[in-house]
PDB file of N, CA and C in Angstrom:
ATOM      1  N   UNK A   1     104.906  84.828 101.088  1.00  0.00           N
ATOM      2  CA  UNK A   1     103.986  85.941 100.918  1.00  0.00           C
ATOM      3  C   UNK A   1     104.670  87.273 101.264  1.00  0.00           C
ATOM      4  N   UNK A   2     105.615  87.012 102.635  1.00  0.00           N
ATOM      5  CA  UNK A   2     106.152  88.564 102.776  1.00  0.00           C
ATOM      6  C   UNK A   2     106.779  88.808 101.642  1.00  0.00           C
ATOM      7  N   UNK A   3     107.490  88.158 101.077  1.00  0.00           N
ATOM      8  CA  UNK A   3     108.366  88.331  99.984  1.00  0.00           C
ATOM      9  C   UNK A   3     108.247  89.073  98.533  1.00  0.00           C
ATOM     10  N   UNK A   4     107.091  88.743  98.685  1.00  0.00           N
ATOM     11  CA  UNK A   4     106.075  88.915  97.527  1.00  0.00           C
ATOM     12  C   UNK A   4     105.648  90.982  97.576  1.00  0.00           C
ATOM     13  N   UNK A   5     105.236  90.271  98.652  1.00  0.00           N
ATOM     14  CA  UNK A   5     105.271  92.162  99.376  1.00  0.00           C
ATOM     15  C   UNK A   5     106.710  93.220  99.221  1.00  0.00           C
ATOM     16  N   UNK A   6     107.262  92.712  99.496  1.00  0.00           N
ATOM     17  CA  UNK A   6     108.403  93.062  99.506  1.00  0.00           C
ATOM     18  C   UNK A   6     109.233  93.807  98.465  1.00  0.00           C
ATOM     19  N   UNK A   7     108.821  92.455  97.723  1.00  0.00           N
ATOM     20  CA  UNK A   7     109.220  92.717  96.158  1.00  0.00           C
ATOM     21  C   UNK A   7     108.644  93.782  95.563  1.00  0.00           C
ATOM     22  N   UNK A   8     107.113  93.679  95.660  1.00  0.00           N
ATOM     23  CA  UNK A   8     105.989  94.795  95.117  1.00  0.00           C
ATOM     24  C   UNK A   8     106.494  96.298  95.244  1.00  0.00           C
ATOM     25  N   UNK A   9     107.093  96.330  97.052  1.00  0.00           N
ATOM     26  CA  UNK A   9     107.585  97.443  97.463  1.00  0.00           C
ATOM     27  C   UNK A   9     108.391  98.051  96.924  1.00  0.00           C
ATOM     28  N   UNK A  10     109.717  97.236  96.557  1.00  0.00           N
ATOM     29  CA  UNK A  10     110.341  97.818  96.101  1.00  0.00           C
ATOM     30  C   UNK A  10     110.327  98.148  94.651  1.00  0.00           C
ATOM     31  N   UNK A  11     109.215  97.772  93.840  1.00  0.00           N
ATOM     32  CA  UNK A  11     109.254  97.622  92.465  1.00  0.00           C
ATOM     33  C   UNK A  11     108.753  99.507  92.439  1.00  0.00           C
ATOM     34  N   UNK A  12     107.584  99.066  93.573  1.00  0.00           N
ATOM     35  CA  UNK A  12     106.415 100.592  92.838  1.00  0.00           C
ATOM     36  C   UNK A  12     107.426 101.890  93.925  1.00  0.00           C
ATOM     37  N   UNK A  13     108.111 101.803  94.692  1.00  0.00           N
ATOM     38  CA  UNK A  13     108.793 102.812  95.583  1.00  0.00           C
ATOM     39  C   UNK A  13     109.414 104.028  94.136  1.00  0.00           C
ATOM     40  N   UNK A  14     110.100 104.145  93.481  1.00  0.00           N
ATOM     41  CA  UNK A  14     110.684 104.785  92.720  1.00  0.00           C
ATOM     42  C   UNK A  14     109.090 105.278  92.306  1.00  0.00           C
ATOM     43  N   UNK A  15     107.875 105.083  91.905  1.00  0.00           N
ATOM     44  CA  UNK A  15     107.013 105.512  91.026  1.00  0.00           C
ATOM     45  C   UNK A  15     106.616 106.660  92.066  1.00  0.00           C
ATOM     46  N   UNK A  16     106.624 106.304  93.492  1.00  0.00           N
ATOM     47  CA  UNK A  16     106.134 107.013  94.558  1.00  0.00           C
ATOM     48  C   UNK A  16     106.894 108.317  95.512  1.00  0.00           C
ATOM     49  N   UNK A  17     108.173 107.731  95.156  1.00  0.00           N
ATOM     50  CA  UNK A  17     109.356 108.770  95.325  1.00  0.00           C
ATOM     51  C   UNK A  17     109.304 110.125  94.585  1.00  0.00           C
ATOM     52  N   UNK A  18     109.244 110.812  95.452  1.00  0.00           N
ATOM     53  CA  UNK A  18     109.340 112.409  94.183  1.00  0.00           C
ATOM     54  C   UNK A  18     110.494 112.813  94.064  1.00  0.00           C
ATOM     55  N   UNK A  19     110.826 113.400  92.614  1.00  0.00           N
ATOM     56  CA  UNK A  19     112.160 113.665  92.496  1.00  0.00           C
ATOM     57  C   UNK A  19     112.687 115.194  92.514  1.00  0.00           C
ATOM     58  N   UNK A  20     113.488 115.508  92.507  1.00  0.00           N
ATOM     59  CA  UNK A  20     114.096 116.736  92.438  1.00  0.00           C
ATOM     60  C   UNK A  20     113.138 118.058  91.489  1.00  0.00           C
ATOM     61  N   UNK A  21     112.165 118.900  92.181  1.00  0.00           N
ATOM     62  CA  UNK A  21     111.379 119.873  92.108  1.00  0.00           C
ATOM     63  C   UNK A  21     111.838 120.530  91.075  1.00  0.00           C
ATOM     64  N   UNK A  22     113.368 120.802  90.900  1.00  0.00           N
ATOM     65  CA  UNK A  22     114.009 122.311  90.381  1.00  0.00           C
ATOM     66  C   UNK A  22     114.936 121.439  89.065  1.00  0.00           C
ATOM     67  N   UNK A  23     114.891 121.795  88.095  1.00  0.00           N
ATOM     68  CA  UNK A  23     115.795 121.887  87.127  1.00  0.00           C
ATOM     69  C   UNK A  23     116.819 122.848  87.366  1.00  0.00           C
ATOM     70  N   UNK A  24     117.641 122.009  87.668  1.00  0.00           N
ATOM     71  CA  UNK A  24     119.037 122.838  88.040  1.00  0.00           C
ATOM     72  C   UNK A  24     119.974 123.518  87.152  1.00  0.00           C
ATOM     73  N   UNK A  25     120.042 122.705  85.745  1.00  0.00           N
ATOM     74  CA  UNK A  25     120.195 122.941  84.728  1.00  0.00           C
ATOM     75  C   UNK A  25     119.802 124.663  83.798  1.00  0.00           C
ATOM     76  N   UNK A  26     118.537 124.154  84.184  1.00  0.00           N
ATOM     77  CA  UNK A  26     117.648 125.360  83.453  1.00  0.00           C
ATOM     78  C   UNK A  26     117.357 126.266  84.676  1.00  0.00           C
ATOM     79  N   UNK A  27     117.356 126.450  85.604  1.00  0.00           N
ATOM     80  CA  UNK A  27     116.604 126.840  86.245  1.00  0.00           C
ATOM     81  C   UNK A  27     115.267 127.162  86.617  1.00  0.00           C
ATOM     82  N   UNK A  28     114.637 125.920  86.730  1.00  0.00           N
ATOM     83  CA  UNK A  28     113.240 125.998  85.814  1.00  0.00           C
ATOM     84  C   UNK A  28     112.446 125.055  87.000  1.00  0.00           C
ATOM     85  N   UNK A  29     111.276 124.682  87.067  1.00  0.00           N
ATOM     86  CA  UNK A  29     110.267 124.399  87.619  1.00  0.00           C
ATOM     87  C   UNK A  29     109.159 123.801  87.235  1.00  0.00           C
ATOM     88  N   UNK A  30     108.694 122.967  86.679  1.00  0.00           N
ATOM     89  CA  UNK A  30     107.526 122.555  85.675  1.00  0.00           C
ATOM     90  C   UNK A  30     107.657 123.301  84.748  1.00  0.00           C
ATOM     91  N   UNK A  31     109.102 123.466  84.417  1.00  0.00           N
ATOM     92  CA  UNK A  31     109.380 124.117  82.538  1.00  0.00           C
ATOM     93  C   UNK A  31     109.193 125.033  82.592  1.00  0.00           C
ATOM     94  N   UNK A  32     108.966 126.153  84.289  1.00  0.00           N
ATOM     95  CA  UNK A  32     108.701 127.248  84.580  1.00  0.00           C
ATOM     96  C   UNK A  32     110.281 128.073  84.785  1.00  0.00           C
ATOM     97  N   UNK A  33     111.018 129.466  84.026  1.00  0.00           N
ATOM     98  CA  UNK A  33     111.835 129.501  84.507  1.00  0.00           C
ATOM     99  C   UNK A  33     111.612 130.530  86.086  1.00  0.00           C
ATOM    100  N   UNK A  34     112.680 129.975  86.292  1.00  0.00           N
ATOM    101  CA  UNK A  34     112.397 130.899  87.920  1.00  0.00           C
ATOM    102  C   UNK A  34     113.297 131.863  88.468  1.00  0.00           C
ATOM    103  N   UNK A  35     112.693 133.189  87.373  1.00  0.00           N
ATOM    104  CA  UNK A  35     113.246 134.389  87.585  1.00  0.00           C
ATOM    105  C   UNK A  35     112.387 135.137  86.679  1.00  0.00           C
ATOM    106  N   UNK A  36     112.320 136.264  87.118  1.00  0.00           N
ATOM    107  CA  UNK A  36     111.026 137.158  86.438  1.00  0.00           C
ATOM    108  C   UNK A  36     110.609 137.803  87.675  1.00  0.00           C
ATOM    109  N   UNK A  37     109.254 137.954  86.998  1.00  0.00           N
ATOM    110  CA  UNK A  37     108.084 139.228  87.677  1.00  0.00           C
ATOM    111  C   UNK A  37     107.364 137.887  88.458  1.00  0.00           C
ATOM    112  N   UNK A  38     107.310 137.830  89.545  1.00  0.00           N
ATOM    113  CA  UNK A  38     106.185 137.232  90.197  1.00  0.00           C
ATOM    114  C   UNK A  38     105.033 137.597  91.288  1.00  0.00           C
ATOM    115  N   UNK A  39     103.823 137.557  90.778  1.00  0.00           N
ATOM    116  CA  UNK A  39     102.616 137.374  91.830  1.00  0.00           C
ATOM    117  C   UNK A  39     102.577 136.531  92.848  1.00  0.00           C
ATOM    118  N   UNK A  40     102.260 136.974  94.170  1.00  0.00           N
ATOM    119  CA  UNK A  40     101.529 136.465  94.962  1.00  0.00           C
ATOM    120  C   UNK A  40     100.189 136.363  95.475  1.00  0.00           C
ATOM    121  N   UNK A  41     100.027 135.343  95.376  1.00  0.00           N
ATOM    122  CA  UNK A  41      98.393 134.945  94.851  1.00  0.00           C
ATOM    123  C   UNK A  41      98.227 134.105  96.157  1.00  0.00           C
ATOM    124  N   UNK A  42      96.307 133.651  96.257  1.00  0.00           N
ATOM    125  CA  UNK A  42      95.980 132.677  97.651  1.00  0.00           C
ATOM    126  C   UNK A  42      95.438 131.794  96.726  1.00  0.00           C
ATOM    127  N   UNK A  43      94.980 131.232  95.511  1.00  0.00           N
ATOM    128  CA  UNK A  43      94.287 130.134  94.994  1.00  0.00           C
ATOM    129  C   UNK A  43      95.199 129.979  93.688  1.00  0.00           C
ATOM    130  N   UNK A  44      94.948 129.218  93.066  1.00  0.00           N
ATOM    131  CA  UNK A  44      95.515 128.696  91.260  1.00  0.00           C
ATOM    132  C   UNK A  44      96.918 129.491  91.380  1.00  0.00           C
ATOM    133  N   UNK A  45      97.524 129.227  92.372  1.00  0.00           N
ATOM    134  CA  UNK A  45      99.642 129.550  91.747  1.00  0.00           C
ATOM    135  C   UNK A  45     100.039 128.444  90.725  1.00  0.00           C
ATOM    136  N   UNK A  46     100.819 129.037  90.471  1.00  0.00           N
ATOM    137  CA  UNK A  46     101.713 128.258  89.573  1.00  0.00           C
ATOM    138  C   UNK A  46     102.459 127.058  90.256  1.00  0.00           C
ATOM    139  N   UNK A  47     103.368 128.077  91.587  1.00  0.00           N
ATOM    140  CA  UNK A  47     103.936 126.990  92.408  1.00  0.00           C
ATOM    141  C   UNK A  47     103.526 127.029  93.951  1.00  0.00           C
ATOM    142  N   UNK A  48     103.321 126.131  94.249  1.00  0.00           N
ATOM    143  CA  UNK A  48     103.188 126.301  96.185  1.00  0.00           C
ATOM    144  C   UNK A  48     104.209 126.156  96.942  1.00  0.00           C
ATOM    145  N   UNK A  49     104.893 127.287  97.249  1.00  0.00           N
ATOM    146  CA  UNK A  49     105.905 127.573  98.190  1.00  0.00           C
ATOM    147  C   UNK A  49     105.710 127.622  99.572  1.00  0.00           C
ATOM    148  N   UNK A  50     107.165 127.189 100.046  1.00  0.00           N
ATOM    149  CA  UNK A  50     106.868 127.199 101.730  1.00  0.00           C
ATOM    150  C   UNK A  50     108.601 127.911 101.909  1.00  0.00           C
ATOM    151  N   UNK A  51     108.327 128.755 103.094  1.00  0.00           N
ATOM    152  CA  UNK A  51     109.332 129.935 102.717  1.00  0.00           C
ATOM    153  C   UNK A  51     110.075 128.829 104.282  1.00  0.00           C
ATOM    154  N   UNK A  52     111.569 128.880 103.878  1.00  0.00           N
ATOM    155  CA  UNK A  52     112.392 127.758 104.743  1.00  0.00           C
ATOM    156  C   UNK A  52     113.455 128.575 104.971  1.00  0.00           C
ATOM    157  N   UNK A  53     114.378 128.353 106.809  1.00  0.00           N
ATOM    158  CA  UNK A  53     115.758 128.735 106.405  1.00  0.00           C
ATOM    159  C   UNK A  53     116.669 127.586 106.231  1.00  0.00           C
ATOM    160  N   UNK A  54     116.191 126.863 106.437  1.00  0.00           N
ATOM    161  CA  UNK A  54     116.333 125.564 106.766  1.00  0.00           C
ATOM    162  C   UNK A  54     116.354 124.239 105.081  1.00  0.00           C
ATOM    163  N   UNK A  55     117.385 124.355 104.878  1.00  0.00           N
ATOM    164  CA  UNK A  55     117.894 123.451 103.811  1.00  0.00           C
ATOM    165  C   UNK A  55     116.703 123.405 102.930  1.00  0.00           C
ATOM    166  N   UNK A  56     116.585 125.193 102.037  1.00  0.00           N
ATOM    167  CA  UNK A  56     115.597 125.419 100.686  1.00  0.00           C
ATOM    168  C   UNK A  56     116.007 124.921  99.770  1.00  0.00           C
ATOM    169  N   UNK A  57     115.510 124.590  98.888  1.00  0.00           N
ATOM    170  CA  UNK A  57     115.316 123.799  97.779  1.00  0.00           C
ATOM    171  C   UNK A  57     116.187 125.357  96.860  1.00  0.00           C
ATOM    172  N   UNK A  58     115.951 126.655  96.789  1.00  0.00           N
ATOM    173  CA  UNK A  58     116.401 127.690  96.455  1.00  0.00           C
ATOM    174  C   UNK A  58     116.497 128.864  96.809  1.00  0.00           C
ATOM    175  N   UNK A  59     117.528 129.638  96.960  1.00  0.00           N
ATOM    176  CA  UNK A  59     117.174 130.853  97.643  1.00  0.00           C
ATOM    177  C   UNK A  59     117.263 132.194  96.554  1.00  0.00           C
ATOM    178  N   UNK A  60     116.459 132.898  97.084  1.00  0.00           N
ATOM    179  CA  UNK A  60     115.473 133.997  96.280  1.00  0.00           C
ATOM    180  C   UNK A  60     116.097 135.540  96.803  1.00  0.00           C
ATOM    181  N   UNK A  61     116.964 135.988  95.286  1.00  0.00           N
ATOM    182  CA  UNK A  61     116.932 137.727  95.797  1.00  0.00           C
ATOM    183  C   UNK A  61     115.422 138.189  95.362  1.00  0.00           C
ATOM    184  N   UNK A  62     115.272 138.982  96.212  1.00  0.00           N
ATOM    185  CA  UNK A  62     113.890 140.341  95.152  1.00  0.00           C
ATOM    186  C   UNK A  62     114.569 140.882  94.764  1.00  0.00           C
ATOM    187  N   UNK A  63     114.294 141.704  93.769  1.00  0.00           N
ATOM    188  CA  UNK A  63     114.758 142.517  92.802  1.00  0.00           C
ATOM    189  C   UNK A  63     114.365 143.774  92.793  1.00  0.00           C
ATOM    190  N   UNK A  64     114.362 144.835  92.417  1.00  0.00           N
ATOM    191  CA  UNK A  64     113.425 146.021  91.859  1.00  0.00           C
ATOM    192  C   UNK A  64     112.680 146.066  90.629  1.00  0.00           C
ATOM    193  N   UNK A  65     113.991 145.645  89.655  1.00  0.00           N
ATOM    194  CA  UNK A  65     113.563 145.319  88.153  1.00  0.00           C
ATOM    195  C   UNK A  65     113.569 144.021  87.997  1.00  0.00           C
ATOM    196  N   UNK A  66     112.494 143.643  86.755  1.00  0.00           N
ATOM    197  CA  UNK A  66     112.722 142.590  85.846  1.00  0.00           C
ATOM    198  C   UNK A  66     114.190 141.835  85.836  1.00  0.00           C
ATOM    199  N   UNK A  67     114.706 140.845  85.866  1.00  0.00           N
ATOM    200  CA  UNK A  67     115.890 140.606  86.059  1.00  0.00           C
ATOM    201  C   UNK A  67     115.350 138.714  85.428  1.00  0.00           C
ATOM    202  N   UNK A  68     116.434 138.384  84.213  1.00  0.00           N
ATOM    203  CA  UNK A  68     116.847 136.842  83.894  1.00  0.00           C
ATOM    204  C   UNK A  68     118.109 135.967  84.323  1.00  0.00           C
ATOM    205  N   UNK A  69     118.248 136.553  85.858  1.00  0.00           N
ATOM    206  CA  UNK A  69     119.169 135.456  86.796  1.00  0.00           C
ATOM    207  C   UNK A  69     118.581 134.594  87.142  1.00  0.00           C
ATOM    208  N   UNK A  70     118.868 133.324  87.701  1.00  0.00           N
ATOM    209  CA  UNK A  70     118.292 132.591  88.367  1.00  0.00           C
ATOM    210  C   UNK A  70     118.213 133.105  89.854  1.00  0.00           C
ATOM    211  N   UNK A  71     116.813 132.794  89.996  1.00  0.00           N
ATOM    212  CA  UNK A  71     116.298 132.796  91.489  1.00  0.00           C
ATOM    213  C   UNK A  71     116.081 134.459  91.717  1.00  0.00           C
ATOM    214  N   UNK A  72     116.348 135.160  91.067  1.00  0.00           N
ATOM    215  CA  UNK A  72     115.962 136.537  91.099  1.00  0.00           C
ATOM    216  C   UNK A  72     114.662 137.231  90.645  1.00  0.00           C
ATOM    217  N   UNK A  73     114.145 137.271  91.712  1.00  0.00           N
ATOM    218  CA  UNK A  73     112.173 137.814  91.986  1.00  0.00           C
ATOM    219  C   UNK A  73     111.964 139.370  91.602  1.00  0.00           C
ATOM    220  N   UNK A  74     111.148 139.451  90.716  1.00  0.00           N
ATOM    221  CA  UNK A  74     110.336 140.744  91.233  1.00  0.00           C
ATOM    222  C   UNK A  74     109.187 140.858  91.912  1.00  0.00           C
ATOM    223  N   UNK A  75     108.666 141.433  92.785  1.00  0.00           N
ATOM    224  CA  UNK A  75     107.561 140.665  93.102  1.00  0.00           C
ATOM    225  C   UNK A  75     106.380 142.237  92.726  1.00  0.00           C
ATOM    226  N   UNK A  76     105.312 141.743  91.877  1.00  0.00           N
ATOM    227  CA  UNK A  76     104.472 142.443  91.167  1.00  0.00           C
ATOM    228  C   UNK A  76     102.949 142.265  91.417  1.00  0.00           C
ATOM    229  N   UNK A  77     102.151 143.069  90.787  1.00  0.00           N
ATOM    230  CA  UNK A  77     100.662 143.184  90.839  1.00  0.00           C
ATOM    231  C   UNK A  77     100.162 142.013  89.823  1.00  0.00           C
ATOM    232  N   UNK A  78     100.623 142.655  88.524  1.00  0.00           N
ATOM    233  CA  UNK A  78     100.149 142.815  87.210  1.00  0.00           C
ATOM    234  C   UNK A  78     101.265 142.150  86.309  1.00  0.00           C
ATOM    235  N   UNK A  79     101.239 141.439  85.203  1.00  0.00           N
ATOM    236  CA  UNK A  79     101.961 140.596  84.206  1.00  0.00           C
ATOM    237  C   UNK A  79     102.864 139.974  84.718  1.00  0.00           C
ATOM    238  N   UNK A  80     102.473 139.010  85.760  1.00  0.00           N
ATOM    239  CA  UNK A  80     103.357 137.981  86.229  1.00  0.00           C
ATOM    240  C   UNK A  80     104.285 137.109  85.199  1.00  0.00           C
ATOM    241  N   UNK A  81     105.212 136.656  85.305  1.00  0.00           N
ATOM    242  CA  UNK A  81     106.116 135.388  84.735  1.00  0.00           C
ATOM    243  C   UNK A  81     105.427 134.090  84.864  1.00  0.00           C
ATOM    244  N   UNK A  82     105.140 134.093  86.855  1.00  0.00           N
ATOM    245  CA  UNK A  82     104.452 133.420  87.030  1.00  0.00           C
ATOM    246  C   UNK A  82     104.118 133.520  88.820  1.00  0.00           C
ATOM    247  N   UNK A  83     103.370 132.949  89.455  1.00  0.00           N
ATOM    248  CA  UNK A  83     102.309 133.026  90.256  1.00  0.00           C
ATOM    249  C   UNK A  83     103.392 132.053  91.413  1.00  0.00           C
ATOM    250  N   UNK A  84     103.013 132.664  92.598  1.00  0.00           N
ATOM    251  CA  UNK A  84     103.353 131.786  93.859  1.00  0.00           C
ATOM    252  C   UNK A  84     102.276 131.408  95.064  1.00  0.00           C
ATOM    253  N   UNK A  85     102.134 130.903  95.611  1.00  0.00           N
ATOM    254  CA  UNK A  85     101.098 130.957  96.917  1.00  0.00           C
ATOM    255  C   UNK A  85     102.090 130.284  97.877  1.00  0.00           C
ATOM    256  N   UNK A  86     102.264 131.090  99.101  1.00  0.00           N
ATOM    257  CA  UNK A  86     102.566 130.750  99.894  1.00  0.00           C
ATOM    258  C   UNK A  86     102.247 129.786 101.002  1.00  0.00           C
ATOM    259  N   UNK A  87     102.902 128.116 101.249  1.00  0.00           N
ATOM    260  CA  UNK A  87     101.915 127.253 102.155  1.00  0.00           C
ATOM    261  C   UNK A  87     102.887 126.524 102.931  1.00  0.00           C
ATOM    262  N   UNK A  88     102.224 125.963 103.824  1.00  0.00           N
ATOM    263  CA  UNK A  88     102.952 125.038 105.203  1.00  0.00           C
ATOM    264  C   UNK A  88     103.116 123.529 104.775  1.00  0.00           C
ATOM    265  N   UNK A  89     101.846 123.301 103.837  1.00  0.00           N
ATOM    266  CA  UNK A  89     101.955 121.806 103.671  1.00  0.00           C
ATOM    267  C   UNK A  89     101.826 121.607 102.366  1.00  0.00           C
ATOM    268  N   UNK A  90     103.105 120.343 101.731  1.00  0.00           N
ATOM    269  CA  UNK A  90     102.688 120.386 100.253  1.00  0.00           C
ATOM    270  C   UNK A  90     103.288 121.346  98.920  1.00  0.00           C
ATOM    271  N   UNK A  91     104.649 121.921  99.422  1.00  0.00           N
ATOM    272  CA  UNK A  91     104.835 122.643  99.096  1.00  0.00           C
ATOM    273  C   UNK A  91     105.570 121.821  97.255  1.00  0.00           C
ATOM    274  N   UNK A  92     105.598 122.667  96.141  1.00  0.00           N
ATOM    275  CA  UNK A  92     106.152 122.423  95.056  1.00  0.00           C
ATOM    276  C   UNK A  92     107.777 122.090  95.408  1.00  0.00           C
ATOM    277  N   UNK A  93     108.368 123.527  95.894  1.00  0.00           N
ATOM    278  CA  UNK A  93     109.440 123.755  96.728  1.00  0.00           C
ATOM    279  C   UNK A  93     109.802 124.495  97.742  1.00  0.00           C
ATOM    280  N   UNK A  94     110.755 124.369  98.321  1.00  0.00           N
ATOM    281  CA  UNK A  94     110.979 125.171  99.492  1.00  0.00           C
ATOM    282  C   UNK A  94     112.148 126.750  99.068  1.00  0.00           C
ATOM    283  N   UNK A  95     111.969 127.773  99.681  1.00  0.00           N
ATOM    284  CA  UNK A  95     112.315 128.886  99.005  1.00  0.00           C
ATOM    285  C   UNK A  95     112.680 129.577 100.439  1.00  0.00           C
ATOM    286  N   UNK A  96     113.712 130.318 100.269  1.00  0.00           N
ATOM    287  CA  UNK A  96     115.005 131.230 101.619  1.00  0.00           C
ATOM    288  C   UNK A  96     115.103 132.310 101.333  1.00  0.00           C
ATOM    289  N   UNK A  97     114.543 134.107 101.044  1.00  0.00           N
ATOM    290  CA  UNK A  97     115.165 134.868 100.834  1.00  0.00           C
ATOM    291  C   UNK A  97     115.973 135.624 101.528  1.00  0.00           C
ATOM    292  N   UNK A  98     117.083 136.346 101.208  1.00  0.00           N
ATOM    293  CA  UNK A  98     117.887 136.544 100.455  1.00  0.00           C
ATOM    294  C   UNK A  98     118.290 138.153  99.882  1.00  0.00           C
ATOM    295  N   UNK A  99     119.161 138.894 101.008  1.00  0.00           N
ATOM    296  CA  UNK A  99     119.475 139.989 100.265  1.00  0.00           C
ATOM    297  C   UNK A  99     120.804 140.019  99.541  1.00  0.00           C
ATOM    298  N   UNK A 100     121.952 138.821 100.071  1.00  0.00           N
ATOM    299  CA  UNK A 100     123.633 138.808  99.780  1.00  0.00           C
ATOM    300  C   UNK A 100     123.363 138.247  98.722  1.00  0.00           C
ATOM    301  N   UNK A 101     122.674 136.846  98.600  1.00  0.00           N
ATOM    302  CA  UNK A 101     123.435 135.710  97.437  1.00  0.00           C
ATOM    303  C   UNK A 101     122.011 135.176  97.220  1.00  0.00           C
ATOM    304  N   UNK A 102     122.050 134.659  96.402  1.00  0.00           N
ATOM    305  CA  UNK A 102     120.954 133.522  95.383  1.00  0.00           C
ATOM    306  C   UNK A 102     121.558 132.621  94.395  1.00  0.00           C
ATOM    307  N   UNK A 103     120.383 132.034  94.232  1.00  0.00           N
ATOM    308  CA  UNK A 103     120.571 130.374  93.406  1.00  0.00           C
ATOM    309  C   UNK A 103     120.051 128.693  93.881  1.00  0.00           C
ATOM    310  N   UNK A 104     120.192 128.483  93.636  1.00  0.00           N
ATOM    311  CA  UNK A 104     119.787 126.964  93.781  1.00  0.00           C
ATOM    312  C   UNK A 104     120.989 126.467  94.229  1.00  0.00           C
ATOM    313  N   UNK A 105     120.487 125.534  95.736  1.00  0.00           N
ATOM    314  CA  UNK A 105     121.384 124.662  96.563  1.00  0.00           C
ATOM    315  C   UNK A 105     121.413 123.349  96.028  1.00  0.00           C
TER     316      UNK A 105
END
């Protein structure tokens, strides 16, 4: 019977495992790219961030302008790219800013 368990475990573990948040590739996020104009918002973000110094998932310049680097923020009112909310638990990814360097670790 343990065995059986066992087995189960390891079958469904990968379905339960979450994988890598960030398209590293693209620089992208749920097909989101992640650089632009972004809002900060308290309900319906796009992504739920938890701001880390501590081994981020990516680290974030702000910008002044509009900018298509990776990991490079504007942070805005009005015509977002896309939306952030800042949280402790649960986060999409974890995010470091950043005045020297940016990009994805």
């Amino acid at each position: 019977m343990k065995s059986l368990i066992y087995s189960l475990i390891l079958v469904l573990l990968p379905v339960f495992v979450s994988r890598e948040p960030i398209d590293k590739d693209s620089c992208s996020c749920k097909g989101i790219p992640l650089h632009g104009r972004v809002k900060i918002v308290t309900e319906y973000p796009d992504f739920r961030i938890k701001v880390t110094d501590e081994y981020p998932d990516i680290v974030v310049k702000t910008v002044s302008e509009t900018s298509h680097t990776c990991c490079e923020w504007q942070i805005v009112d009005e015509y977002p790219d896309f939306t952030v909310q800042f949280v402790e638990d649960y986060p999409d990814f974890t995010v470091a800013f950043s005045y020297d360097s940016h990009g994805i670790r």
